[in-house]
Protein backbone atom coordinates (compact mmCIF):
# COMPACT_ATOMS: atom_id res chain seq x y z
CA UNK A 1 -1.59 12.66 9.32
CA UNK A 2 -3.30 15.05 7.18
CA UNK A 3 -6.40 14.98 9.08
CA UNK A 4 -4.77 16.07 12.02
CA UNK A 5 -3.75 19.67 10.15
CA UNK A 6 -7.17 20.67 10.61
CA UNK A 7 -7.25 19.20 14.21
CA UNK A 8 -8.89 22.60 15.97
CA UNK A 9 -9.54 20.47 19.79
CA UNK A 10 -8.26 22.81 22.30
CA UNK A 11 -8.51 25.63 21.17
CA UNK A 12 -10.43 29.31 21.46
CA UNK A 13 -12.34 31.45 19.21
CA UNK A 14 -14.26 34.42 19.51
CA UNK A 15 -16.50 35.01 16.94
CA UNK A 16 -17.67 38.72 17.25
CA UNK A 17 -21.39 39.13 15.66
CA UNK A 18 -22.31 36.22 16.32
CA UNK A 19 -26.17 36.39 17.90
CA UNK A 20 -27.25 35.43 14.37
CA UNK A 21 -26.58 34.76 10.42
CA UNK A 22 -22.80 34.39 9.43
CA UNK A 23 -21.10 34.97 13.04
CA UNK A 24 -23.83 32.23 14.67
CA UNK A 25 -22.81 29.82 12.04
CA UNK A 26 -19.29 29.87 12.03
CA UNK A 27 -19.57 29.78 15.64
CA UNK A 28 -21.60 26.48 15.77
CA UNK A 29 -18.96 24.85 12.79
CA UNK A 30 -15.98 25.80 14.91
CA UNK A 31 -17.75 24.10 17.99
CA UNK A 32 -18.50 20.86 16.04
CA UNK A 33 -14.92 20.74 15.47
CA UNK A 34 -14.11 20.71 18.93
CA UNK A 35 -13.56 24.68 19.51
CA UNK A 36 -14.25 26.24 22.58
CA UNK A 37 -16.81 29.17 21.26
CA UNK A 38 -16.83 33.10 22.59
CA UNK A 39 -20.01 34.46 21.51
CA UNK A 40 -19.78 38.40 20.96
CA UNK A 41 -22.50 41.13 20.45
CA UNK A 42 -23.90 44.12 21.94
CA UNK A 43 -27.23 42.90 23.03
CA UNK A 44 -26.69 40.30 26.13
CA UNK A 45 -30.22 38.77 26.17
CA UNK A 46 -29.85 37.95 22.10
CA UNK A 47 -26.34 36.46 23.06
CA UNK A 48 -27.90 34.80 26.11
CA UNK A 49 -30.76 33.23 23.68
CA UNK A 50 -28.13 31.96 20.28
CA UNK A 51 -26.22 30.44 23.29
CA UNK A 52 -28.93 28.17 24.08
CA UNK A 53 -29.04 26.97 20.49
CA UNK A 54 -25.60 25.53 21.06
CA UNK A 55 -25.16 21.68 21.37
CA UNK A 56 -22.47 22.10 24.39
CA UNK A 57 -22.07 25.40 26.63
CA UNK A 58 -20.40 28.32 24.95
CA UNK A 59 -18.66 31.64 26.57
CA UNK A 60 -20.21 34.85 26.30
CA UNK A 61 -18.55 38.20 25.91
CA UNK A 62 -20.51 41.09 25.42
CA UNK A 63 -19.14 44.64 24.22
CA UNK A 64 -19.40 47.51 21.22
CA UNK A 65 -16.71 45.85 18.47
CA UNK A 66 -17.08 49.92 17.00
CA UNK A 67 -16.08 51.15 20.85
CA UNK A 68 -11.94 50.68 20.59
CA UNK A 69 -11.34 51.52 24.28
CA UNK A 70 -14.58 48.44 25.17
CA UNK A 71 -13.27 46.18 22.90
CA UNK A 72 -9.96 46.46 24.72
CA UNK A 73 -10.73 46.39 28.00
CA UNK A 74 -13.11 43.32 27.32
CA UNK A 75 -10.31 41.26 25.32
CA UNK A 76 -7.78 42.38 28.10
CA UNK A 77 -9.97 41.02 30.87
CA UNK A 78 -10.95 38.21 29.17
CA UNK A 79 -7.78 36.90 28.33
CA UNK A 80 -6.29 37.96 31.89
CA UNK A 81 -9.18 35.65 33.68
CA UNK A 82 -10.81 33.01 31.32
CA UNK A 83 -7.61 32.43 28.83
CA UNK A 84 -6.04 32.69 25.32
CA UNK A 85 -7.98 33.47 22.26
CA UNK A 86 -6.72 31.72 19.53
CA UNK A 87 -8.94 32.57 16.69
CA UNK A 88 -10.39 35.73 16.04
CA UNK A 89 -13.52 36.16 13.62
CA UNK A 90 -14.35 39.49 12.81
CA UNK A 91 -17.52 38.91 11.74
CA UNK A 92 -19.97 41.80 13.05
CA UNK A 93 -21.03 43.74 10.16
CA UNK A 94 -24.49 45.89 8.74
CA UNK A 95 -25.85 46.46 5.97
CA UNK A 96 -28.20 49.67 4.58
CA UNK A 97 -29.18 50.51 0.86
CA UNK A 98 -29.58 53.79 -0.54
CA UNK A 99 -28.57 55.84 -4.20
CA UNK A 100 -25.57 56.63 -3.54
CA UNK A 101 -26.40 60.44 -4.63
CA UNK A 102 -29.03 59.85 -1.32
CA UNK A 103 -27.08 58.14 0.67
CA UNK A 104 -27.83 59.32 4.53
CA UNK A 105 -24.15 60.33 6.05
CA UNK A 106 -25.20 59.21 9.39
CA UNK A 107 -25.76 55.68 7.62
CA UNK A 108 -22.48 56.01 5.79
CA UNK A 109 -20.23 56.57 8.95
CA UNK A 110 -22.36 53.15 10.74
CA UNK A 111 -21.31 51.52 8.19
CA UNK A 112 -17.43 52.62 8.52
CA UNK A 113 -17.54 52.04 12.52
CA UNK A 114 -19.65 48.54 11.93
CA UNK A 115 -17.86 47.28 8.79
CA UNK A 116 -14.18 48.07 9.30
CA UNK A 117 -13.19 50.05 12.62
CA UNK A 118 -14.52 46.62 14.70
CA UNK A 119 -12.02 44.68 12.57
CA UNK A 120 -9.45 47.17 13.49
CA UNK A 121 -10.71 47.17 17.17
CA UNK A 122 -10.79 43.37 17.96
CA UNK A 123 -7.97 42.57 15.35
CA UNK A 124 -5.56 45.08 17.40
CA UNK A 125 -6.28 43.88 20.86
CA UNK A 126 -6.36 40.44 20.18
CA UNK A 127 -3.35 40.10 18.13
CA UNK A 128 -1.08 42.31 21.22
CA UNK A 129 -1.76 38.70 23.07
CA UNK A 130 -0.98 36.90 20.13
CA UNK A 131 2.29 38.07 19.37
CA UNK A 132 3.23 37.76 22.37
CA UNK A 133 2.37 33.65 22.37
CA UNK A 134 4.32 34.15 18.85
CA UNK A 135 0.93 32.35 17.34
CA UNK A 136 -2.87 33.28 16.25
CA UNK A 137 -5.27 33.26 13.77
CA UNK A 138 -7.26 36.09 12.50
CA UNK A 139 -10.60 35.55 10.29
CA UNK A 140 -12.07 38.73 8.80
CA UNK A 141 -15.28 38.26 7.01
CA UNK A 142 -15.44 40.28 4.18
CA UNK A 143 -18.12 39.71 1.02
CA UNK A 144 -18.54 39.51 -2.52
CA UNK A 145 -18.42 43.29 -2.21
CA UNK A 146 -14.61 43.24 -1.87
CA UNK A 147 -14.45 42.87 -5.52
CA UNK A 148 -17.50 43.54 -6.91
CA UNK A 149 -20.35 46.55 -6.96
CA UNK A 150 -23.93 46.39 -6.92
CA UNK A 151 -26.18 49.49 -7.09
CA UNK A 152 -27.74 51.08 -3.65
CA UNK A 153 -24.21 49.79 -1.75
CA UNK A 154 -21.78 51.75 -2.77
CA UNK A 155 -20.58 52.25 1.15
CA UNK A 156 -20.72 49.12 2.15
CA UNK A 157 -18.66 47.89 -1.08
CA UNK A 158 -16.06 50.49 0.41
CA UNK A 159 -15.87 49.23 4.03
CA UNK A 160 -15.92 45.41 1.95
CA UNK A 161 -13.00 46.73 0.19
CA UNK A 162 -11.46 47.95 3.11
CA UNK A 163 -11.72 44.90 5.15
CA UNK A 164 -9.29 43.13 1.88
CA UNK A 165 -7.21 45.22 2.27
CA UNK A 166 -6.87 45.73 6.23
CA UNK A 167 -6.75 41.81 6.15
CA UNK A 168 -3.29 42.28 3.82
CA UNK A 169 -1.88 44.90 6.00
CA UNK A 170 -2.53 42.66 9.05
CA UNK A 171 -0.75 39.59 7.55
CA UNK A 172 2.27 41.64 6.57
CA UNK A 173 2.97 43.42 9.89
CA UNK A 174 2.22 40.02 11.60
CA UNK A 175 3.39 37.24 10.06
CA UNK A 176 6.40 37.53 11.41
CA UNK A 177 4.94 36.81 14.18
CA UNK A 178 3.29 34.04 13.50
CA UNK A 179 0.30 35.16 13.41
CA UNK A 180 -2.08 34.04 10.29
CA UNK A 181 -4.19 37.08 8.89
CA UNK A 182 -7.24 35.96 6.12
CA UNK A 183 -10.38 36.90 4.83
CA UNK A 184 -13.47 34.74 3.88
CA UNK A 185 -15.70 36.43 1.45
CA UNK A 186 -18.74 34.95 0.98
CA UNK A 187 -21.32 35.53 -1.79
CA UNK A 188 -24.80 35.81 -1.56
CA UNK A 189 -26.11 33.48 1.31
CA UNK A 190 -29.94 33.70 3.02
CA UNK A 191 -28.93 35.35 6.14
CA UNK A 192 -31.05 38.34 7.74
CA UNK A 193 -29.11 40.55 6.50
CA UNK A 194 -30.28 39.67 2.78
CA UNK A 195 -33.58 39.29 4.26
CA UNK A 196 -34.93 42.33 1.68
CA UNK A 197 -33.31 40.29 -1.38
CA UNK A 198 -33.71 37.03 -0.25
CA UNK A 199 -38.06 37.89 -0.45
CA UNK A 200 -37.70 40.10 -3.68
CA UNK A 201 -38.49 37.24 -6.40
CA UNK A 202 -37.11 39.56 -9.11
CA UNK A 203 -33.90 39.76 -7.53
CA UNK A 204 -33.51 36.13 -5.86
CA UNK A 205 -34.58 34.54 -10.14
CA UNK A 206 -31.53 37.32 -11.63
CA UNK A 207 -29.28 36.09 -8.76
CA UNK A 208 -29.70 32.38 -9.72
CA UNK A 209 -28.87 33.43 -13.58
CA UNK A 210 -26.32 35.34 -12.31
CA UNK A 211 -24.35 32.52 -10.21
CA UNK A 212 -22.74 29.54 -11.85
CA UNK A 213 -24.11 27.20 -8.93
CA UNK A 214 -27.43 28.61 -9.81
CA UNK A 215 -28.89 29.19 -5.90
CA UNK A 216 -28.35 31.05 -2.81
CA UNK A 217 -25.56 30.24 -0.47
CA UNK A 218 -26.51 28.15 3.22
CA UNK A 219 -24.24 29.58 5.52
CA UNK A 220 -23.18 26.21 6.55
CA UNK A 221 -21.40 26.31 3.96
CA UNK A 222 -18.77 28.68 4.68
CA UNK A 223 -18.23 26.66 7.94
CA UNK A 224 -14.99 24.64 5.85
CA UNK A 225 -13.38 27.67 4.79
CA UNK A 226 -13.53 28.97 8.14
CA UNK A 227 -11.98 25.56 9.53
CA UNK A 228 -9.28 25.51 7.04
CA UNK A 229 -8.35 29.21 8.25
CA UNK A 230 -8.26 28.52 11.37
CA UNK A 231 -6.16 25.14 11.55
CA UNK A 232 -2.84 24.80 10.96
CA UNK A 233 -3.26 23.27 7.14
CA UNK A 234 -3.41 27.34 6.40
CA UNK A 235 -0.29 27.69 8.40
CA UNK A 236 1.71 29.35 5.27
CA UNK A 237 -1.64 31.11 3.89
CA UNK A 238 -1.54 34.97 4.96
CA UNK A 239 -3.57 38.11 3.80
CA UNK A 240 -5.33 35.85 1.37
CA UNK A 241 -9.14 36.59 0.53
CA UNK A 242 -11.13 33.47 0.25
CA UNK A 243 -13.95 33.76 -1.90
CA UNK A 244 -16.68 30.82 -1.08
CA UNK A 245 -19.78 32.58 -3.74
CA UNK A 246 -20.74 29.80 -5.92
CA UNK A 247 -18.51 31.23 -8.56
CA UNK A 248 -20.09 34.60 -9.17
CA UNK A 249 -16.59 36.33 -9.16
CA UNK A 250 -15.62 33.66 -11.33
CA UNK A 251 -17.68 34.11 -14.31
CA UNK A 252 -19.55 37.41 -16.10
């Protein structure tokens, strides 16, 4: 009986980002658990080539997550001819480092579109087919970075901070509903994105100090949190932040 709370068979998710890193391996958990899988980016021949990578076929849906009007007309369409999505995970995101007193505004407003306006995007057309179903679950990644600062991120800790907080507003306008609104932040995990930390020795020995678990993160292991999110064990959890960092935020 309690197994079958995190019974995901027959269901949809779209994972937007999801060529690579994070988005690629959430995607992959959710199809081990018996998820039908909606890949999402803007390139289609990277989407066509992590598709192949994929144990069982997997959809494809390619459009901007930072173009509102695309990102509506793609949902609308998909949903009108392939079927419900289910699960939403907003996971397309960027990264760029810079001083702050530096910082390139060009950079700074990528970030905003990339890092927060896609979650608004995809979170607002898929959840006008949600509510009407009266059910839906909505993942938004966010990071460590929701609650912490580093130096040379300032920008990106602000569209992290955002995404917390967007996630909260989301629950309370709809939970009622039914919908389930949450955030998974994760901590520092060897993804291409962290390529530029990941090789920096320096940084990678301060990071292991740093972290109670003493190591990067594998992103197959945010693949649980992601499950439990998505299932109906979290079917009372809404605008919650789920921090899955090896205890960093835990401990100074």
């Amino acid at each position: 009986m309690s197994l079958q709370l995190f019974d995901l068979k027959g269901r949809r998710a779209l994972v937007t980002g999801s060529s690579q890193g994070i988005g690629l391996a959430l995607a992959a958990g959710l199809q081990r658990a018996g998820v039908a899988v909606v890949l999402n980016g803007r390139d289609a021949t990277k989407l066509a080539t992590a598709a192949e990578s994929f144990l069982a076929p997997v959809g494809v849906l390619a459009f901007d997550v930072t173009d509102h009007q695309s990102a509506r007309e793609a949902i609308d369409r998909f949903e009108t001819e392939t079927g419900p999505i289910d699960i939403l995970v907003n996971n397309a995101g960027m990264q760029f480092r810079a001083p702050l007193e530096d910082f390139p505004a060009d950079a700074f407003e990528r970030l905003l579109r990339t890092n927060i306006s896609s979650v608004f995007n995809v979170g607002q057309a898929v959840a006008r087919h949600m509510i009407g179903r009266g059910q839906g679950k909505i993942i938004n990644i966010a990071s460590v970075q929701t609650a912490l600062a580093r130096p040379s991120i300032a920008p990106y800790t602000a569209t992290k901070g955002a995404v917390g907080n967007l996630t909260k507003g989301m629950a309370t306008d709809w939970a009622r509903y039914g919908l389930q609104c949450n955030a998974i932040a994760p901590g520092y995990f060897d993804t291409p994105l962290n390529a530029a930390l990941v090789s920096d020795e320096t940084f990678s020995a301060w990071l292991e100090k740093r972290t109670p678990a003493g190591r990067w993160g594998k992103v197959e292991e945010l693949v649980g949190a992601c499950i439990f999110l998505a299932s109906d064990a979290s079917s009372f959890v809404n605008g919650h932040t789920l921090y899955v960092d090896g205890g960093i935020t835990a401990s100074l």
